[in-house]
C-alpha atoms as a PDB file:
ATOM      1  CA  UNK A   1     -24.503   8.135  49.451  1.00  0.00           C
ATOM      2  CA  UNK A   2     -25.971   6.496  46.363  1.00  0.00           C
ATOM      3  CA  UNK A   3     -29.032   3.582  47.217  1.00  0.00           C
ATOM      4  CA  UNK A   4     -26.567   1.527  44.520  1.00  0.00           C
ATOM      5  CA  UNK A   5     -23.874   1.851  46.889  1.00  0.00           C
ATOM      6  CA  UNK A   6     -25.880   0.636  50.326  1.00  0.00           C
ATOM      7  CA  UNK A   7     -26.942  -2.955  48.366  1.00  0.00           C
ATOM      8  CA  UNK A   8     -24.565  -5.578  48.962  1.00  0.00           C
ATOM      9  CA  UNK A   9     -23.436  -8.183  46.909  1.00  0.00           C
ATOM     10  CA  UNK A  10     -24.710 -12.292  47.468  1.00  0.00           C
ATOM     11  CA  UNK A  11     -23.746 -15.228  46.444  1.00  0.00           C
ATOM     12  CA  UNK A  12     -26.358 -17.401  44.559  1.00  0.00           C
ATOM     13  CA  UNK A  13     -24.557 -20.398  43.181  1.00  0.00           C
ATOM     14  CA  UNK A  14     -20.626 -21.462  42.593  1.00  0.00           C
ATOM     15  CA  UNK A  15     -19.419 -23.744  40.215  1.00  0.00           C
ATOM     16  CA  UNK A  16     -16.109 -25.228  40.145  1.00  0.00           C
ATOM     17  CA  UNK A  17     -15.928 -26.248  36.896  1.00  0.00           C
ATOM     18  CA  UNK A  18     -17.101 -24.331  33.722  1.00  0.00           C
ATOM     19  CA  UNK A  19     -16.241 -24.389  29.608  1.00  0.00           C
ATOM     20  CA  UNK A  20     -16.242 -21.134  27.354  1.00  0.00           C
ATOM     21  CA  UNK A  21     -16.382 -22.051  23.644  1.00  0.00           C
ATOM     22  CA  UNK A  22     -16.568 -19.469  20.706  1.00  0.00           C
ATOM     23  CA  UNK A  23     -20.081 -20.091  18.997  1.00  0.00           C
ATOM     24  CA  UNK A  24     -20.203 -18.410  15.107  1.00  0.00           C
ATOM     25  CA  UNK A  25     -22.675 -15.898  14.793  1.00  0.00           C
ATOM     26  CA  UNK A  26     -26.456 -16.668  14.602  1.00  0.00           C
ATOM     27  CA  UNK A  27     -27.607 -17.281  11.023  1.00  0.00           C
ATOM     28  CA  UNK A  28     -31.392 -17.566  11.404  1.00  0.00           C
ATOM     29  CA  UNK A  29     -34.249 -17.504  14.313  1.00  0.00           C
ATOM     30  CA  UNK A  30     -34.140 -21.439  15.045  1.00  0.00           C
ATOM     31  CA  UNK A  31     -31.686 -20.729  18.143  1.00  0.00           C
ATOM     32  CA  UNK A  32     -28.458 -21.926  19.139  1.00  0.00           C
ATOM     33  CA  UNK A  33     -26.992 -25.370  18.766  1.00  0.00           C
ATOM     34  CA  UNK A  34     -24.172 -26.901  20.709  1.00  0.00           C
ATOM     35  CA  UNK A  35     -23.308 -29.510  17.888  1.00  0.00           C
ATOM     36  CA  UNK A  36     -22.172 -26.261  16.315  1.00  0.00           C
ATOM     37  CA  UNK A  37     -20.067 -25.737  18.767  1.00  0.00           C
ATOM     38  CA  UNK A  38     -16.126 -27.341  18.981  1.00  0.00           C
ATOM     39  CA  UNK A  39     -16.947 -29.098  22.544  1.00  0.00           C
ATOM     40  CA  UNK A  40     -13.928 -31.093  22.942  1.00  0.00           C
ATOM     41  CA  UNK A  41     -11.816 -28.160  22.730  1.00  0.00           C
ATOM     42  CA  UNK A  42     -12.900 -25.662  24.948  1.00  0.00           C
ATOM     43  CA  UNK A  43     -11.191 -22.183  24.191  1.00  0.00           C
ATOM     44  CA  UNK A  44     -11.314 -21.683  28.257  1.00  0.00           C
ATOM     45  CA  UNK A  45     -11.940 -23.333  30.983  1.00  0.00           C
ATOM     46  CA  UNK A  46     -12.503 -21.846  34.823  1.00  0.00           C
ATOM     47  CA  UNK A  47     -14.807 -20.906  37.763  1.00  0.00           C
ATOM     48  CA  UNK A  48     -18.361 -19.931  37.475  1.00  0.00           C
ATOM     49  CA  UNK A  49     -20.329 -17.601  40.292  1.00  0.00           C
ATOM     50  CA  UNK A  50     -23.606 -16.301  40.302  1.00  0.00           C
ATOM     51  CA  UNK A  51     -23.609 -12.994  42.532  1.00  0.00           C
ATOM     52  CA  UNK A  52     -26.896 -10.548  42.853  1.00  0.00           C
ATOM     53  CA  UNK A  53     -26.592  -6.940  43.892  1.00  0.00           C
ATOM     54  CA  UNK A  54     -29.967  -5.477  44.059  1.00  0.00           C
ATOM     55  CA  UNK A  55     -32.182  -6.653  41.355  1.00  0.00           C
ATOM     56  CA  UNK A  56     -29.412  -7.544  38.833  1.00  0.00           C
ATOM     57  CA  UNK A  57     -28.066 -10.624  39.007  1.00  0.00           C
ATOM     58  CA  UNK A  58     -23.921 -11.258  37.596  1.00  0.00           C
ATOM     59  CA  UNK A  59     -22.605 -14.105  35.706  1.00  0.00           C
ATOM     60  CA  UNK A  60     -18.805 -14.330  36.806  1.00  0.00           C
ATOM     61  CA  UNK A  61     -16.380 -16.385  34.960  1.00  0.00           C
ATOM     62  CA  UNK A  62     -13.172 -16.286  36.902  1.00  0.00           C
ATOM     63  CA  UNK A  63      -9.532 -18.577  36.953  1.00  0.00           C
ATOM     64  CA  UNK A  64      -9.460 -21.346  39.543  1.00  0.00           C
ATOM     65  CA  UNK A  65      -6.535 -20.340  41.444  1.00  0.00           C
ATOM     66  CA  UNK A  66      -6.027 -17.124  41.432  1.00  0.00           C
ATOM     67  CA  UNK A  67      -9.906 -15.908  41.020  1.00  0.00           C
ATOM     68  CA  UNK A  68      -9.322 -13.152  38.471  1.00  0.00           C
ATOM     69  CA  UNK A  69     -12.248 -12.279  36.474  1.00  0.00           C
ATOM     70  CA  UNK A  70     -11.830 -13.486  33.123  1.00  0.00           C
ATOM     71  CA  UNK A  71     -15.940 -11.903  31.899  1.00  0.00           C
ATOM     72  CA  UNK A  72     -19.153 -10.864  33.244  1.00  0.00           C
ATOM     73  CA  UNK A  73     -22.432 -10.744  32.326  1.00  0.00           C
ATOM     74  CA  UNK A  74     -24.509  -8.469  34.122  1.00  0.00           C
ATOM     75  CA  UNK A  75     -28.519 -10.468  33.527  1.00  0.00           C
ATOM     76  CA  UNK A  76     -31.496  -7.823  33.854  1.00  0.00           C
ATOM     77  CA  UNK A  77     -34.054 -10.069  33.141  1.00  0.00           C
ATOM     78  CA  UNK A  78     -34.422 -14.038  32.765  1.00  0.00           C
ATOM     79  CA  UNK A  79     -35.391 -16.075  30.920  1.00  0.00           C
ATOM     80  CA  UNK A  80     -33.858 -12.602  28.242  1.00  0.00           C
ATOM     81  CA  UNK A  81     -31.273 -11.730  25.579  1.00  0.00           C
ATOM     82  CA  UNK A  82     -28.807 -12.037  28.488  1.00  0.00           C
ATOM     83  CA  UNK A  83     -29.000 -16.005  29.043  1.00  0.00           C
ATOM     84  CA  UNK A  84     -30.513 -18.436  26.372  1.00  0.00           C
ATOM     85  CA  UNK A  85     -30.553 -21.959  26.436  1.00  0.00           C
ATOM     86  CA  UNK A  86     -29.316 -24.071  23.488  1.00  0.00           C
ATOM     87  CA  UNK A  87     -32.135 -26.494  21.584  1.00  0.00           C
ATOM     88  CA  UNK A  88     -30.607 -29.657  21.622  1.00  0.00           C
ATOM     89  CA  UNK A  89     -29.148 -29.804  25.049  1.00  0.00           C
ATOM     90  CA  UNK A  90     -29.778 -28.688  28.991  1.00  0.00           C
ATOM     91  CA  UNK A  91     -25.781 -28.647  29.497  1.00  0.00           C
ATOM     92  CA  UNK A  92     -25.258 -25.563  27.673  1.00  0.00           C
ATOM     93  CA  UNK A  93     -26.246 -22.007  27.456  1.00  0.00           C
ATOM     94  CA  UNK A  94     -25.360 -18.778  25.680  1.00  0.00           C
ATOM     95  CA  UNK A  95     -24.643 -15.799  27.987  1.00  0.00           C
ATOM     96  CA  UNK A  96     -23.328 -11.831  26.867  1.00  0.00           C
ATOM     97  CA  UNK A  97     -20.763 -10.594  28.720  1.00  0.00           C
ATOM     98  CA  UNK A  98     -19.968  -7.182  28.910  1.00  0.00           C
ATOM     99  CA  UNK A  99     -16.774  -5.273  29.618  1.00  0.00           C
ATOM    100  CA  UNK A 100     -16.642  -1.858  31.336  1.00  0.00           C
ATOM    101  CA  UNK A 101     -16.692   0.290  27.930  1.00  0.00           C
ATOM    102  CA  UNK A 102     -20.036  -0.895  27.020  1.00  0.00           C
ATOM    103  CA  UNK A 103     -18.916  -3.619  24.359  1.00  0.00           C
ATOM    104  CA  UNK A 104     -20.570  -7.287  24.608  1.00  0.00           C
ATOM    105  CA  UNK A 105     -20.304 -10.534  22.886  1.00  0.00           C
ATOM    106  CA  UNK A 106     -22.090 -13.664  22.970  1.00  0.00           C
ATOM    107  CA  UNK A 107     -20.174 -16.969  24.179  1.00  0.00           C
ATOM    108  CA  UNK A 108     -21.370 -20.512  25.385  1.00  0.00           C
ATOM    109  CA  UNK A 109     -20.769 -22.162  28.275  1.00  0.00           C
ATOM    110  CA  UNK A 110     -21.437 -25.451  29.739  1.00  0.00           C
ATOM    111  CA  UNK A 111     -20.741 -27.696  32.515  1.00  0.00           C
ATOM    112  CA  UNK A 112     -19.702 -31.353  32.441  1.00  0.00           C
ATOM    113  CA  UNK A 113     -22.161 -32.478  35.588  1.00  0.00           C
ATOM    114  CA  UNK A 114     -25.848 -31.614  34.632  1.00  0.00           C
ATOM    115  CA  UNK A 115     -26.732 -31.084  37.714  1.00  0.00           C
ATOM    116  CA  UNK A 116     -24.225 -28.287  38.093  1.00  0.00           C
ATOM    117  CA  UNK A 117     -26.376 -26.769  34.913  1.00  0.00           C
ATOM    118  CA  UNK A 118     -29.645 -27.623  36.618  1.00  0.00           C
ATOM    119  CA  UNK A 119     -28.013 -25.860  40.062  1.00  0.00           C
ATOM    120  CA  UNK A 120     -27.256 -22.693  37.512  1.00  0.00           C
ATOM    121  CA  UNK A 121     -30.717 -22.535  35.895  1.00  0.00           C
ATOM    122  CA  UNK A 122     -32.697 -22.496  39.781  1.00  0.00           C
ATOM    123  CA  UNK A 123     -29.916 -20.129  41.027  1.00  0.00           C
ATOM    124  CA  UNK A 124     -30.872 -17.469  38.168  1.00  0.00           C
ATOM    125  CA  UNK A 125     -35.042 -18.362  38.258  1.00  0.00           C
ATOM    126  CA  UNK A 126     -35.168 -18.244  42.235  1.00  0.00           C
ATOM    127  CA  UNK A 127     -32.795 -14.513  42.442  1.00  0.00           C
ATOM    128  CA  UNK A 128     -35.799 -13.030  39.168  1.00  0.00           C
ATOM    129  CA  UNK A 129     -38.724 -14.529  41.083  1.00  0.00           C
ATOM    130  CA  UNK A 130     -37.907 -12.525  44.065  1.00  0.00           C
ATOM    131  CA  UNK A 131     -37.508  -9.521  42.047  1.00  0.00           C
ATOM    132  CA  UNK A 132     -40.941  -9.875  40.403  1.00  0.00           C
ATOM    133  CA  UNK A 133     -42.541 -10.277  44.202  1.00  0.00           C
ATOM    134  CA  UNK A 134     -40.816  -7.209  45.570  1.00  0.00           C
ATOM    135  CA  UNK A 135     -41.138  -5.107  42.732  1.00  0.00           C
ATOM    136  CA  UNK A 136     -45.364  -5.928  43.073  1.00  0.00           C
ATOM    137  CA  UNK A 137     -45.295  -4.983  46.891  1.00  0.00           C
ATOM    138  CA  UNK A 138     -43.825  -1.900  45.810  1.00  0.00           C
ATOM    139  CA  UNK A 139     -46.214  -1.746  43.728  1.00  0.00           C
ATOM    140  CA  UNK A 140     -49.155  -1.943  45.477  1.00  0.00           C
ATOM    141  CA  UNK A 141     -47.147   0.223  48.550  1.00  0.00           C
ATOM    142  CA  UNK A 142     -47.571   3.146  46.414  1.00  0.00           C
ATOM    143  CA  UNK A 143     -51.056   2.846  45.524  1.00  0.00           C
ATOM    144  CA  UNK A 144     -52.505   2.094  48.549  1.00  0.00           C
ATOM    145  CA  UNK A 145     -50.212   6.413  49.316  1.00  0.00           C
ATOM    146  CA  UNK A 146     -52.152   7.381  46.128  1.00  0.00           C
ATOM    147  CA  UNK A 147     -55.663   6.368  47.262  1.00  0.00           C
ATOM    148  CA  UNK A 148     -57.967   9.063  49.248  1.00  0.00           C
ATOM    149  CA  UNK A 149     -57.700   7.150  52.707  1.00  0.00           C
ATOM    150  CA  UNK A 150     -60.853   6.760  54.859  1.00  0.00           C
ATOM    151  CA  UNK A 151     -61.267   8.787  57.410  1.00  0.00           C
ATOM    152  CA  UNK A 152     -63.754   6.710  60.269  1.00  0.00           C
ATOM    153  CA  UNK A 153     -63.305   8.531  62.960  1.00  0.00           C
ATOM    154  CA  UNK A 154     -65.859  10.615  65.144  1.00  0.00           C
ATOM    155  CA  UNK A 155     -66.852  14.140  64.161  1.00  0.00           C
ATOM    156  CA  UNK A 156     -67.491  16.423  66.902  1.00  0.00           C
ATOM    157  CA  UNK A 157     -70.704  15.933  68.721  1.00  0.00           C
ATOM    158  CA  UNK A 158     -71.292  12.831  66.829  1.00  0.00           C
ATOM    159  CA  UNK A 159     -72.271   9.499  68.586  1.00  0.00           C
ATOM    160  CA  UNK A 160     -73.705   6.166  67.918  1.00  0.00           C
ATOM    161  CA  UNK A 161     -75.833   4.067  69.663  1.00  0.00           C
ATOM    162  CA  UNK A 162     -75.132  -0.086  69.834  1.00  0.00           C
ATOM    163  CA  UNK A 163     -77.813  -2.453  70.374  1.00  0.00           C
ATOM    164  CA  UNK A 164     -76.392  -5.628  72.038  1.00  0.00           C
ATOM    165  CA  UNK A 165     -79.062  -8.515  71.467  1.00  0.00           C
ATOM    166  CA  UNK A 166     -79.507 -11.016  73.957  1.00  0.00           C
ATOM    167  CA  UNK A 167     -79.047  -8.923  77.088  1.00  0.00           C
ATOM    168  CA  UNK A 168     -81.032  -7.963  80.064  1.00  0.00           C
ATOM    169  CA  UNK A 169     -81.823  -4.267  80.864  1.00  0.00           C
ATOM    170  CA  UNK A 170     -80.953  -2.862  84.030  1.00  0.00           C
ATOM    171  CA  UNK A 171     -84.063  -2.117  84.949  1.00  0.00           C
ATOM    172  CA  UNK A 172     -85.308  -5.564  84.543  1.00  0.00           C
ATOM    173  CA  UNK A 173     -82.985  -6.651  87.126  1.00  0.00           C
ATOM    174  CA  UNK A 174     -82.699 -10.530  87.933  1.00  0.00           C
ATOM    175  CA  UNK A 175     -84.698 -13.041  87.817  1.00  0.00           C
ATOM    176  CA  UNK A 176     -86.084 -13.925  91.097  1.00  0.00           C
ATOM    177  CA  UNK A 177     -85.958 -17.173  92.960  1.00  0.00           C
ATOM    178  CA  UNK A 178     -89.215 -18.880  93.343  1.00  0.00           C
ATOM    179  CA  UNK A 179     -90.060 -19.953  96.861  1.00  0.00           C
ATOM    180  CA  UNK A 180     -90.368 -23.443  97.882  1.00  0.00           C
ATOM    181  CA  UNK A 181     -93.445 -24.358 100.018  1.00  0.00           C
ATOM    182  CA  UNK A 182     -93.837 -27.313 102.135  1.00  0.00           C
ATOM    183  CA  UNK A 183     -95.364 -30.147 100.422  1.00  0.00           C
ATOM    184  CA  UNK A 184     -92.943 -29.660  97.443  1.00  0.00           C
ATOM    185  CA  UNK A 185     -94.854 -27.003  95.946  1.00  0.00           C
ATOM    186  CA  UNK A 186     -93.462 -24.229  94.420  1.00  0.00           C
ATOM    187  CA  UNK A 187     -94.937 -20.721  95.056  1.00  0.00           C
ATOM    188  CA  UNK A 188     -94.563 -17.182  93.705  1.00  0.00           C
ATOM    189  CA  UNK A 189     -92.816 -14.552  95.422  1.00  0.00           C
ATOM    190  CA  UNK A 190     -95.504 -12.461  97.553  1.00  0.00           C
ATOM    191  CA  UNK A 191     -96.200  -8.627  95.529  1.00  0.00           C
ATOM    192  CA  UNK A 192     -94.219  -5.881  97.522  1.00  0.00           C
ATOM    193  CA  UNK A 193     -96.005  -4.875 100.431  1.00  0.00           C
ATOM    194  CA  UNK A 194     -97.945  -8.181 101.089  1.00  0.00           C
ATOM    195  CA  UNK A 195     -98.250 -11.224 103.401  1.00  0.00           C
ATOM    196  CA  UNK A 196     -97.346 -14.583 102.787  1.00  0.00           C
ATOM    197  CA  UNK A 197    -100.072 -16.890 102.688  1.00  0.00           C
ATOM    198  CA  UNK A 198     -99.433 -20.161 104.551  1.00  0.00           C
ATOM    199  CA  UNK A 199    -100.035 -23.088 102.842  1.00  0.00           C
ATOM    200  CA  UNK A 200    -103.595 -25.183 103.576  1.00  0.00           C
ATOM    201  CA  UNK A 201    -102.608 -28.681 105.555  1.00  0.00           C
ATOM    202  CA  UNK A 202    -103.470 -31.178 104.219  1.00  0.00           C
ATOM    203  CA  UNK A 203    -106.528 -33.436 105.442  1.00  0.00           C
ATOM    204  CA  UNK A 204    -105.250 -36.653 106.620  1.00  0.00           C
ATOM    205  CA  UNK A 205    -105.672 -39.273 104.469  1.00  0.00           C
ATOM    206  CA  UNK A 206    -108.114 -42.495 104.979  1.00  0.00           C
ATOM    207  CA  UNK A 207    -105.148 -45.103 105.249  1.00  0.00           C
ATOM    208  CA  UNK A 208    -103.831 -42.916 108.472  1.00  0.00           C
ATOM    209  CA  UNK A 209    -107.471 -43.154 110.079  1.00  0.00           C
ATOM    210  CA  UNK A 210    -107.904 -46.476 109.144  1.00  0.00           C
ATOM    211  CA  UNK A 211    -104.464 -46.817 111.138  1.00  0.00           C
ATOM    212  CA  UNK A 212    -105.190 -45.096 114.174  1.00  0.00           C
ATOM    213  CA  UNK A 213    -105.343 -46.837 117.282  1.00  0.00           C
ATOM    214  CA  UNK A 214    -107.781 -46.062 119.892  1.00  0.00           C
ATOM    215  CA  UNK A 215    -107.226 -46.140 123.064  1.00  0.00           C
ATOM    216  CA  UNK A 216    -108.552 -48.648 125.309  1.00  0.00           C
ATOM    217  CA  UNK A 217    -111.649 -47.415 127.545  1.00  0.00           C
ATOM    218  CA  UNK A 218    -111.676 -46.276 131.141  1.00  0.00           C
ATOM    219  CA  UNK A 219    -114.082 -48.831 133.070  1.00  0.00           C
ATOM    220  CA  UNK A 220    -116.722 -46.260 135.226  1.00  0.00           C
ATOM    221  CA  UNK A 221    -116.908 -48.743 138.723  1.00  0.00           C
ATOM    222  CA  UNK A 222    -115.672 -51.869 139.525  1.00  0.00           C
ATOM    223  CA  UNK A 223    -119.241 -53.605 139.213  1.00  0.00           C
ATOM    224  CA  UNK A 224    -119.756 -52.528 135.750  1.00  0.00           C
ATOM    225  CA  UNK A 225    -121.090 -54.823 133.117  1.00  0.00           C
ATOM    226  CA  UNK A 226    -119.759 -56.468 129.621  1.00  0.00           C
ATOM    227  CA  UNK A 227    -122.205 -54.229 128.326  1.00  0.00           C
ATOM    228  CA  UNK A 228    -121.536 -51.137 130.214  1.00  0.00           C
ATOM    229  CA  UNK A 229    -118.276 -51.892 128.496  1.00  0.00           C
ATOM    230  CA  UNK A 230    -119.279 -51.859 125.044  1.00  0.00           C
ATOM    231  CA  UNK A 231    -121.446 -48.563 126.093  1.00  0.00           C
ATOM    232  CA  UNK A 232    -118.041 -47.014 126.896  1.00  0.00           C
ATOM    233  CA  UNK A 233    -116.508 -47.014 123.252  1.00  0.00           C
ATOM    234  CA  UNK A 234    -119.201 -44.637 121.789  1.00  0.00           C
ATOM    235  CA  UNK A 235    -118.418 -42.069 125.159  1.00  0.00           C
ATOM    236  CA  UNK A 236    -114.641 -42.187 126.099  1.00  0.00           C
ATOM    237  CA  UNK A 237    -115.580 -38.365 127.459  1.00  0.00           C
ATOM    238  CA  UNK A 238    -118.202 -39.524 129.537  1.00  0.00           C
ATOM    239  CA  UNK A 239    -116.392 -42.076 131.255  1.00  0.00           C
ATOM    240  CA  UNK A 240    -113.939 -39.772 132.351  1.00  0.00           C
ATOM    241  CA  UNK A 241    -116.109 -38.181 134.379  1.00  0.00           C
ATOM    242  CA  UNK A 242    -117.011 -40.755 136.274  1.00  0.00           C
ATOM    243  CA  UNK A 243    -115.199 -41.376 139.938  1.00  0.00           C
ATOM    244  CA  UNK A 244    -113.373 -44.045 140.638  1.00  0.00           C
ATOM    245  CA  UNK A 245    -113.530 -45.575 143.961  1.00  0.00           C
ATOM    246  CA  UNK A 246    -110.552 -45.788 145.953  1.00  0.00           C
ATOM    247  CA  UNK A 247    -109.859 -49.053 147.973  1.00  0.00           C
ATOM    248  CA  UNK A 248    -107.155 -49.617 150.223  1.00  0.00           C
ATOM    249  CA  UNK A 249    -106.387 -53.118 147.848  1.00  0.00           C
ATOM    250  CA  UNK A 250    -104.487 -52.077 145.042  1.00  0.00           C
ATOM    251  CA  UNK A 251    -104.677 -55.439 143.747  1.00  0.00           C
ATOM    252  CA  UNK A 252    -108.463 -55.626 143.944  1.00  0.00           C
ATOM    253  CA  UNK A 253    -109.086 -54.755 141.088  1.00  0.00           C
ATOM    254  CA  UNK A 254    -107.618 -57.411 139.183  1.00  0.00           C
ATOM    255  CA  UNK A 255    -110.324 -59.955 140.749  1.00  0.00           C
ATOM    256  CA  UNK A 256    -113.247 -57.888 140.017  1.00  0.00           C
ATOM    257  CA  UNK A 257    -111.978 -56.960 136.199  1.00  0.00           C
ATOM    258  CA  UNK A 258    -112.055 -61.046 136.326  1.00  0.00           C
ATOM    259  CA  UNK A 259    -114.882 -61.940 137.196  1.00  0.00           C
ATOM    260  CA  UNK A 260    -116.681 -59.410 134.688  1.00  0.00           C
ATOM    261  CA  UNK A 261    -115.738 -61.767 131.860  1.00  0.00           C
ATOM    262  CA  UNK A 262    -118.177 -64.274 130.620  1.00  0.00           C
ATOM    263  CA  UNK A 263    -117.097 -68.553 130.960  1.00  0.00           C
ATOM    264  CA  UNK A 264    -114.433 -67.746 133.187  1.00  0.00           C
ATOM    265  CA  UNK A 265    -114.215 -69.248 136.779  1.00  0.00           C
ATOM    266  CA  UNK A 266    -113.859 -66.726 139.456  1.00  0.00           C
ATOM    267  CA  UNK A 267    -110.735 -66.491 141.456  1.00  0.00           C
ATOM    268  CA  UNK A 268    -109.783 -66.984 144.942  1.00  0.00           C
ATOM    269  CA  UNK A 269    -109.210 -63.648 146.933  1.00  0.00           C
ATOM    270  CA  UNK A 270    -106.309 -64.924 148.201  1.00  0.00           C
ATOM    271  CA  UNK A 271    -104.667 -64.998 144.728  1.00  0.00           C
ATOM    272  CA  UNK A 272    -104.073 -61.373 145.294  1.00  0.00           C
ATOM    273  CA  UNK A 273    -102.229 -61.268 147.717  1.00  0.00           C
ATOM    274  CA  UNK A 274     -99.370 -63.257 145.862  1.00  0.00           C
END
């Protein structure tokens, strides 16, 4: 089956109303005029379509009831030979219809509305523009078969080699963490094999010796002095070793602490037994 055969036939624009007027032949190159032209007595009047099958596009002038087709004009090209517009007016055009043994002749048309003839103008630009697009992307279809394609891929034993910036090797491995000492300060991972060194402590600072308490001294006898007391402080150690003398009074003690301090009255000995 013929490729003329599989295209179908569209529709591109219908117009209800149409005039066909005889125009006298073309006497010079200044165009057509439609003052030339008998426009209140149109010698037919009918049904326009525009129809497209393929790339040509159809002018149909047909009867309003019944739809026979009164003349066609097959259009090739546009703005062509096949459909010229008239110099002193957008209304009207000039269009050659053909019949089916080759003959043609020129006649005018023109609508009434002009926005029918504005419709009919689009219709005819809109159907060629296509044509020119699809007849480039064939176009370049068949050049891009014609060129000597590229071939990229690999030949045998062939092989490339990609260097990826900004990546770690495997043999670097990770980063390691660094080891927090006590204190706050940071220290470096030990080297393989090795011992971790502890940290130094810290000598203690003046303002903690300054706020130590001593404490107080152990008294050597009961009969010891103020200044056996005083003698104490410089040797807690010594003191220690000293014996203390066991009495059967617990509460003894209390009178004879007593009376070792200076401007104080002594008390009775009966107080202890309170």
């Amino acid at each position: 089956m013929a490729a003329a055969e599989l295209e179908y036939e569209s529709v591109l624009c219908v117009k209800p109303d149409v005039n066909v007027y005889r125009i006298p032949p073309r006497t010079s190159n200044r165009g057509y005029r439609a003052s030339d032209w008998k426009l209140d007595h149109p010698d037919w009047t009918g049904r326009l379509r525009v129809t497209s099958k393929g790339k040509t596009a159809y002018i149909k002038l047909e009867d309003k009831v019944s739809g026979e087709l009164f003349a066609q004009a097959p259009i090739d090209q546009y703005p062509g030979i096949a459909v010229e517009t008239v110099a002193d007016s957008s209304r009207y055009f000039v269009i050659r219809i053909q019949d089916g043994t080759g003959r043609s002749a020129f006649i005018g048309i023109g609508f009434t509305d002009r926005g029918d003839a504005f419709d009919f103008n689009v219709s005819l630009q809109d159907h060629f523009k296509w044509v020119k697009q699809e007849t480039e992307i064939s176009k370049e279809s068949q050049e891009a078969d014609t060129r000597p394609k590229l071939d990229l891929g690999f030949k045998e034993g062939q092989t490339i080699k990609l260097n990826i910036g900004n990546m770690t090797s495997k043999k670097a491995g990770a980063a390691k963490p660094r080891v927090s000492g006590s204190g706050g300060l940071s220290l470096l991972p030990p080297p393989p094999g090795g011992k971790t060194a502890v940290p130094p402590i810290p000598p203690p600072s003046s303002t903690a010796i300054a706020n130590h308490v001593t404490p107080p001294p152990v008294q050597k006898s009961c009969n010891a002095s103020s200044a056996d007391i005083l003698l104490d402080l410089d040797a807690p150690a010594a003191a220690s070793k000293a014996p203390v003398s066991a009495t059967t009074d617990l509460w003894g003690d209390f009178s004879t602490a007593s009376s070792a301090v200076p401007n104080q009255a002594p008390q009775q000995s009966n107080w202890v037994q309170f």
